[in-house]
C-alpha atoms as a PDB file:
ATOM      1  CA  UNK A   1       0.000   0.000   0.000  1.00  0.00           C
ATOM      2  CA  UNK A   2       3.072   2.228   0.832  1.00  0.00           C
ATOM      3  CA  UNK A   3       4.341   1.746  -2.595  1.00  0.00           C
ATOM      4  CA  UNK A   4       0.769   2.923  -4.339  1.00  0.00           C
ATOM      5  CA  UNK A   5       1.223   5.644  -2.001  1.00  0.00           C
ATOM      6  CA  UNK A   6       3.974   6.990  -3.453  1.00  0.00           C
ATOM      7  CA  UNK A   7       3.492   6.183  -7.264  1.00  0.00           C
ATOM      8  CA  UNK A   8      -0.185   8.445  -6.445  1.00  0.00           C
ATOM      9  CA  UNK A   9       2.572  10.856  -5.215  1.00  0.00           C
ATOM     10  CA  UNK A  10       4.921  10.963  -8.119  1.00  0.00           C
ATOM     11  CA  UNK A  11       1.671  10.810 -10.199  1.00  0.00           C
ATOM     12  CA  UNK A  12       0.540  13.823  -8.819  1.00  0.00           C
ATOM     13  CA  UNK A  13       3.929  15.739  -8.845  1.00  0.00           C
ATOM     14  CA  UNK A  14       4.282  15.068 -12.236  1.00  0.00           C
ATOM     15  CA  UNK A  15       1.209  16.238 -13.101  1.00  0.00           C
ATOM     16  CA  UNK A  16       1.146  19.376 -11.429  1.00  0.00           C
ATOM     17  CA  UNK A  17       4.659  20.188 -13.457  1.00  0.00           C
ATOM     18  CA  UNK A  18       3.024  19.694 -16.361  1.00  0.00           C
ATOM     19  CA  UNK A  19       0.137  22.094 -15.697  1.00  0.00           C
ATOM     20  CA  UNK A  20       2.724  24.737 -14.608  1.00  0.00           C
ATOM     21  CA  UNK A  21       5.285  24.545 -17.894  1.00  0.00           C
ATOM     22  CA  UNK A  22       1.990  24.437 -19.519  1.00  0.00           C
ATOM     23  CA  UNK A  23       0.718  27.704 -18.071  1.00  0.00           C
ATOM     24  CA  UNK A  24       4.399  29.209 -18.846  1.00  0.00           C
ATOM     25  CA  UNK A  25       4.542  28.010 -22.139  1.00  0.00           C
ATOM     26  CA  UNK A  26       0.990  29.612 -23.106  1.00  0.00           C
ATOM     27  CA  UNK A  27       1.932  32.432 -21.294  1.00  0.00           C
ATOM     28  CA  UNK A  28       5.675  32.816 -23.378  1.00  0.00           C
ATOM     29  CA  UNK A  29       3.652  32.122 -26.260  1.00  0.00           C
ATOM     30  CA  UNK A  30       1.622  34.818 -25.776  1.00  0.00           C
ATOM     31  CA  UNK A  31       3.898  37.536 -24.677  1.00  0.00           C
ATOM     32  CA  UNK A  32       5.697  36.375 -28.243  1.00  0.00           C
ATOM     33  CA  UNK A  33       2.630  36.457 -30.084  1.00  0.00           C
ATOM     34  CA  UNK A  34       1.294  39.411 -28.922  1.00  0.00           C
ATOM     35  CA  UNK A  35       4.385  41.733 -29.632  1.00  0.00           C
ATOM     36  CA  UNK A  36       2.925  42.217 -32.911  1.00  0.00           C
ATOM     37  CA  UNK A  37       0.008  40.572 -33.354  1.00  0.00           C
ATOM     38  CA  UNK A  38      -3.779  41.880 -32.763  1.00  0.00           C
ATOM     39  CA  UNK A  39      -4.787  40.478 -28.908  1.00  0.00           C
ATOM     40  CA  UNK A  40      -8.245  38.421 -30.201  1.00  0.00           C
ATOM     41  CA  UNK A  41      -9.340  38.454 -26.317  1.00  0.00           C
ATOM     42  CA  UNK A  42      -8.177  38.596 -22.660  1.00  0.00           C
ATOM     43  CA  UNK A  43      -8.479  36.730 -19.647  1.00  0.00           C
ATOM     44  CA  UNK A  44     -10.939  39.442 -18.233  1.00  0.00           C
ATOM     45  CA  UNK A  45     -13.117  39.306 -21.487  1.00  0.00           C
ATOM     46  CA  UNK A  46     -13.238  35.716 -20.762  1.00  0.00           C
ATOM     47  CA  UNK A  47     -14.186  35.984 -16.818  1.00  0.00           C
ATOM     48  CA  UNK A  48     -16.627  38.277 -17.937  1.00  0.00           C
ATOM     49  CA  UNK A  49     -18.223  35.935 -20.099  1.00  0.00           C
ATOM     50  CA  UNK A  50     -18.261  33.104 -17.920  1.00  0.00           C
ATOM     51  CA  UNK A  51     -19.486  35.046 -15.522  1.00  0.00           C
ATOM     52  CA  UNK A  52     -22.462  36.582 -17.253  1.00  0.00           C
ATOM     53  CA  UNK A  53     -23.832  33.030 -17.788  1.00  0.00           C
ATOM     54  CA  UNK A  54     -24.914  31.827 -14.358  1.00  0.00           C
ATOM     55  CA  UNK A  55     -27.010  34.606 -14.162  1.00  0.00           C
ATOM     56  CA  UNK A  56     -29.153  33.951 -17.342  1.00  0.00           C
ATOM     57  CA  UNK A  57     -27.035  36.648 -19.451  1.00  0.00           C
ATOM     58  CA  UNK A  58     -26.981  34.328 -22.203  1.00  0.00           C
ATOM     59  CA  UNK A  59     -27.074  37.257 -24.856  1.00  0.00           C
ATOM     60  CA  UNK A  60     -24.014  38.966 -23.300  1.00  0.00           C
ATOM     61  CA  UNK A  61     -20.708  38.668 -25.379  1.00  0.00           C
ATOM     62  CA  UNK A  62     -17.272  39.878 -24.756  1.00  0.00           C
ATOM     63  CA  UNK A  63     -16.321  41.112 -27.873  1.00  0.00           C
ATOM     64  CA  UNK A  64     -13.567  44.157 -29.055  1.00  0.00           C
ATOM     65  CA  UNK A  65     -12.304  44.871 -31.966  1.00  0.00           C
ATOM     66  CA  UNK A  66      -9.102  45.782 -32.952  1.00  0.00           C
ATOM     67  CA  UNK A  67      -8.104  49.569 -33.906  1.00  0.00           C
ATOM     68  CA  UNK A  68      -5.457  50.625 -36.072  1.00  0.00           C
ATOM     69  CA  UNK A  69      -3.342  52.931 -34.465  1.00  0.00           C
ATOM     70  CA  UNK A  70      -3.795  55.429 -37.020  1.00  0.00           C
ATOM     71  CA  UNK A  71      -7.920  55.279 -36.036  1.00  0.00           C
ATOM     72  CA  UNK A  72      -7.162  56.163 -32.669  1.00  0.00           C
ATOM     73  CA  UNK A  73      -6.272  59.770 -31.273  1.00  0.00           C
ATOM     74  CA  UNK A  74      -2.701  60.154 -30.467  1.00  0.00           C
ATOM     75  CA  UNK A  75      -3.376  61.984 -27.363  1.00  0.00           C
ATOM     76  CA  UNK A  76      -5.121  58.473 -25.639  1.00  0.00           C
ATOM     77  CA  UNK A  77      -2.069  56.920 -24.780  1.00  0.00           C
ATOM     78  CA  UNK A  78      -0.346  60.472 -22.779  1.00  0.00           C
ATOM     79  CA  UNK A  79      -4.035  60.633 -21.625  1.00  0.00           C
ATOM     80  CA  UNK A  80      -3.918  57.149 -19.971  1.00  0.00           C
ATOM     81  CA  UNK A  81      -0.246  57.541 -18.949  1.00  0.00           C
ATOM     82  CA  UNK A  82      -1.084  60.219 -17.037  1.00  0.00           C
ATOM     83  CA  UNK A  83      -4.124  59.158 -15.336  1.00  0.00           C
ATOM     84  CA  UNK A  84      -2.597  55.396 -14.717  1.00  0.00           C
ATOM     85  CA  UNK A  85       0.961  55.220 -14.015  1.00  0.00           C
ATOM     86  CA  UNK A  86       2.648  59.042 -14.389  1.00  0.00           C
ATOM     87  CA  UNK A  87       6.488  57.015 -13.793  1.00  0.00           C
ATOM     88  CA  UNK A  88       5.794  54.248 -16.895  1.00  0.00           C
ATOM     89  CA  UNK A  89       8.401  55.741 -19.180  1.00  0.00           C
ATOM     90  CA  UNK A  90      11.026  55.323 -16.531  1.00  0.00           C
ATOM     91  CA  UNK A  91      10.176  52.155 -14.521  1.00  0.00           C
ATOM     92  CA  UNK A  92      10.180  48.307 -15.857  1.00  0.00           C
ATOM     93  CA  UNK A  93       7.066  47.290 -14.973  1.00  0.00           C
ATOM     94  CA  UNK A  94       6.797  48.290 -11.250  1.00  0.00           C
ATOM     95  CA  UNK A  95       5.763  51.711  -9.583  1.00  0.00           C
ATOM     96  CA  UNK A  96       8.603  50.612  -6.686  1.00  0.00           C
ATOM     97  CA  UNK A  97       7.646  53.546  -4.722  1.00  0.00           C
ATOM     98  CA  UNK A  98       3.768  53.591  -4.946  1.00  0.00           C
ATOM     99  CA  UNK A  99       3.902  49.755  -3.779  1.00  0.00           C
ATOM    100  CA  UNK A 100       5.930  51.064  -0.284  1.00  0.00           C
ATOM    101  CA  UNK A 101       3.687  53.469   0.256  1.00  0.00           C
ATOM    102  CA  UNK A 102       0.691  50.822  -0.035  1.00  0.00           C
ATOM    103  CA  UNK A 103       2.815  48.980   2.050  1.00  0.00           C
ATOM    104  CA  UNK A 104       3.751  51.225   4.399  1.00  0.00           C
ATOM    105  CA  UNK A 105      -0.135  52.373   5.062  1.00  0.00           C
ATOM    106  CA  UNK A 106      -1.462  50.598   7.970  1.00  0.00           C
ATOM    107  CA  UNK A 107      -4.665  50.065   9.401  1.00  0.00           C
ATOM    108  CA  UNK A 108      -6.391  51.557   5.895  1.00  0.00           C
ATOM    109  CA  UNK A 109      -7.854  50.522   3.209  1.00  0.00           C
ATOM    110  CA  UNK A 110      -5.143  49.360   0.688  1.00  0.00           C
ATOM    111  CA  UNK A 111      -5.389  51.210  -3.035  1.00  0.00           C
ATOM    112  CA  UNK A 112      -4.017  49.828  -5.796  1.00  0.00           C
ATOM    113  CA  UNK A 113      -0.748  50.755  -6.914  1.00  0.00           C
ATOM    114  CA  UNK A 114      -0.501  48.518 -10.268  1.00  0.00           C
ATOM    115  CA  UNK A 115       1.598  50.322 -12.723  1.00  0.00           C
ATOM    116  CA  UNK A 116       0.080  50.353 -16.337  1.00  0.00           C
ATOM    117  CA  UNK A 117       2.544  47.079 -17.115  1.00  0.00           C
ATOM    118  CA  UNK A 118       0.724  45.539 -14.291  1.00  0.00           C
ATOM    119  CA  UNK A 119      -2.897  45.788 -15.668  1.00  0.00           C
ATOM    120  CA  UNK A 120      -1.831  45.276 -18.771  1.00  0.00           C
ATOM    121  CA  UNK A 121      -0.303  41.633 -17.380  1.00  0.00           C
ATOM    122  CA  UNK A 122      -3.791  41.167 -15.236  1.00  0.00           C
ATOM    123  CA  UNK A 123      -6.197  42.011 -18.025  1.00  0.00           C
ATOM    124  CA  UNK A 124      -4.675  40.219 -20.981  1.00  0.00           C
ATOM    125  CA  UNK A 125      -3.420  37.464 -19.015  1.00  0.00           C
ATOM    126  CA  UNK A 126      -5.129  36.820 -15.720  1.00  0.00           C
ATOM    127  CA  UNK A 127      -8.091  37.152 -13.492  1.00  0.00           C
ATOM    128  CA  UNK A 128      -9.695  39.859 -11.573  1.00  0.00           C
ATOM    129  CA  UNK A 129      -9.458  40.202  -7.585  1.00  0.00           C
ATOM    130  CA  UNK A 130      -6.854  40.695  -5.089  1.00  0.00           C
ATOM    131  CA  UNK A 131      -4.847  37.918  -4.038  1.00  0.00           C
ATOM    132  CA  UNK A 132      -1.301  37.403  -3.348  1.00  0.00           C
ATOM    133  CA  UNK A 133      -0.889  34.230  -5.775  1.00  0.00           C
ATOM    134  CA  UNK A 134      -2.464  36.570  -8.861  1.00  0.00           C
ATOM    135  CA  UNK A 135       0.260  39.334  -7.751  1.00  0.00           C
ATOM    136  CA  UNK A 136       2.853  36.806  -7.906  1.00  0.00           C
ATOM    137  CA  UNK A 137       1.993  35.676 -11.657  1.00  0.00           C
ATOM    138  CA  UNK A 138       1.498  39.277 -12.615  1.00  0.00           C
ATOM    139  CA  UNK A 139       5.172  39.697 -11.433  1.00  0.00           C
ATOM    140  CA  UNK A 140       6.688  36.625 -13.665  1.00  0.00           C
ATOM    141  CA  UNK A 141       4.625  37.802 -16.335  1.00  0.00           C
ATOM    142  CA  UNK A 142       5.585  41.293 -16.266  1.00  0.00           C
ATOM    143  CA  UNK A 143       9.670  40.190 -16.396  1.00  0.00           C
ATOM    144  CA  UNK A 144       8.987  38.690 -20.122  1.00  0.00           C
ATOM    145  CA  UNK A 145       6.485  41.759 -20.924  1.00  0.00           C
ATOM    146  CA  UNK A 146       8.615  44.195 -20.321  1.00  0.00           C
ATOM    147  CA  UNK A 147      11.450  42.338 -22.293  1.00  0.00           C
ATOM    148  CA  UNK A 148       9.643  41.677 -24.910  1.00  0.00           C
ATOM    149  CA  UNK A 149       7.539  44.521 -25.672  1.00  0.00           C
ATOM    150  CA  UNK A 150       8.470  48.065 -26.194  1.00  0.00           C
ATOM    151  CA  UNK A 151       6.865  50.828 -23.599  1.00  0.00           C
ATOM    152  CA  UNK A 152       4.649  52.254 -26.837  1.00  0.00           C
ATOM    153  CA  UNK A 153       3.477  48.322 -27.408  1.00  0.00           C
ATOM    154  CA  UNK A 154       2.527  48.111 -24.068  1.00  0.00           C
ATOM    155  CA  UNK A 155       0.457  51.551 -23.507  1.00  0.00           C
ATOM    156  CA  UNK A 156      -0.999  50.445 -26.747  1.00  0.00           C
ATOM    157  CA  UNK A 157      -2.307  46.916 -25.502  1.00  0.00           C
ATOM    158  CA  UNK A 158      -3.606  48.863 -22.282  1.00  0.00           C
ATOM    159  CA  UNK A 159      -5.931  50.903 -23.791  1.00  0.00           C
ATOM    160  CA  UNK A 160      -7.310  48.412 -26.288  1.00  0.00           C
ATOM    161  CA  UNK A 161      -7.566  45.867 -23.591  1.00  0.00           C
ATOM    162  CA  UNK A 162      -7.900  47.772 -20.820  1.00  0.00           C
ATOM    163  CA  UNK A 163     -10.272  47.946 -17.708  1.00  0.00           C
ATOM    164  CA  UNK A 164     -10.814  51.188 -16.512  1.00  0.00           C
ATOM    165  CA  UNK A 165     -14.312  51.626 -13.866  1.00  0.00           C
ATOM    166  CA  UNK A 166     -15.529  48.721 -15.200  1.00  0.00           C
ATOM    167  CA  UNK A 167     -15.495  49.282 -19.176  1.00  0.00           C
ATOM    168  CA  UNK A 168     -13.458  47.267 -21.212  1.00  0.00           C
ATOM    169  CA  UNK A 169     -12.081  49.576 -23.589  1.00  0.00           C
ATOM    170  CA  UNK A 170     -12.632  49.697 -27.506  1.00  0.00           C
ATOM    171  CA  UNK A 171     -12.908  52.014 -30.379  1.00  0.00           C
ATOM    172  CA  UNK A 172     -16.590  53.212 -28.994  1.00  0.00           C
ATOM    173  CA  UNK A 173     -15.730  54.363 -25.624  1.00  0.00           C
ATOM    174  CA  UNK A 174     -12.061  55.967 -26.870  1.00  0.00           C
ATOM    175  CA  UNK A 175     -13.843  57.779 -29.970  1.00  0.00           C
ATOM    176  CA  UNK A 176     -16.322  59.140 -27.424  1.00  0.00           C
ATOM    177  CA  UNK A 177     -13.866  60.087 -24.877  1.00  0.00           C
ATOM    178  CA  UNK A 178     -10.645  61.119 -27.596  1.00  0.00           C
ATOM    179  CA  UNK A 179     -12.460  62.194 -30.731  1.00  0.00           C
END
């Protein structure tokens, strides 16, 4: 019985590698991918989806489409630099100094202080919610994201496929707000 035991161990250790080089490889696949190709959809779009079901919205479909840059105003990216992350041109991927103070704020209610590389990681790549484990993904994805993509690739991807006060951004909601 011992020796089952451990071969339902080994089992289980191997599978659980798997899964994990899995998840890295889809993720390095996609970091590659999306350096110049058109995102299709993100995690988020999916969550949203899935979620919409259970509660009979059966009609509801995440769904964006893709704008060429030259369609979109050249003032949205400064526009959501400086309302997102004012420190993105200088920083790789982390707002080191908005995190400490975060940190360093006891006793109230902790704010976010993602840097745009950050949602950018989280939207395209992840869930939403606060957790620990999703910060720690978010961190090993940003290292290849912000090796991989330039700084003008990744403001780009955050406002296609970006959340901001719960609107998943696309050509409607920029042409209304940066004609």
């Amino acid at each position: 019985m011992n020796k089952n035991k451990g071969n339902l161990w080994q089992r289980g250790k191997r599978a659980g590698v798997r899964v994990v080089l899995t998840l890295v490889g889809l993720w390095a696949a996609g970091i590659l991918l999306f350096s110049f190709l058109p995102v299709p959809f993100s995690a988020v779009m999916v969550e949203r989806q899935l979620a919409a079901w259970p509660s009979g919205g059966f009609h509801y479909v995440a769904h964006s489409d893709w704008v060429g840059h030259s369609d979109t105003s050249p003032w949205m990216g400064l526009a959501v630099i400086a309302s997102e992350d004012q420190k993105f041109p200088q920083h790789w991927g982390f707002d080191v100094d908005a995190i400490e103070s975060v940190l360093g704020s006891e006793g109230e209610r902790m704010r976010g202080a993602s840097a745009l590389s950050q949602q950018t990681a989280k939207n395209l790549f992840l869930w939403d919610g606060r957790s620990w484990v999703r910060k720690g993904l978010e961190a090993g994805l940003i290292l290849g994201i912000e090796t991989v993509w330039t700084k003008r690739r990744i403001d780009r991807l955050s406002q296609y496929r970006g959340v901001r006060s719960g609107c998943i951004w696309r050509r409607s909601s920029g042409a209304a707000l940066f004609p």
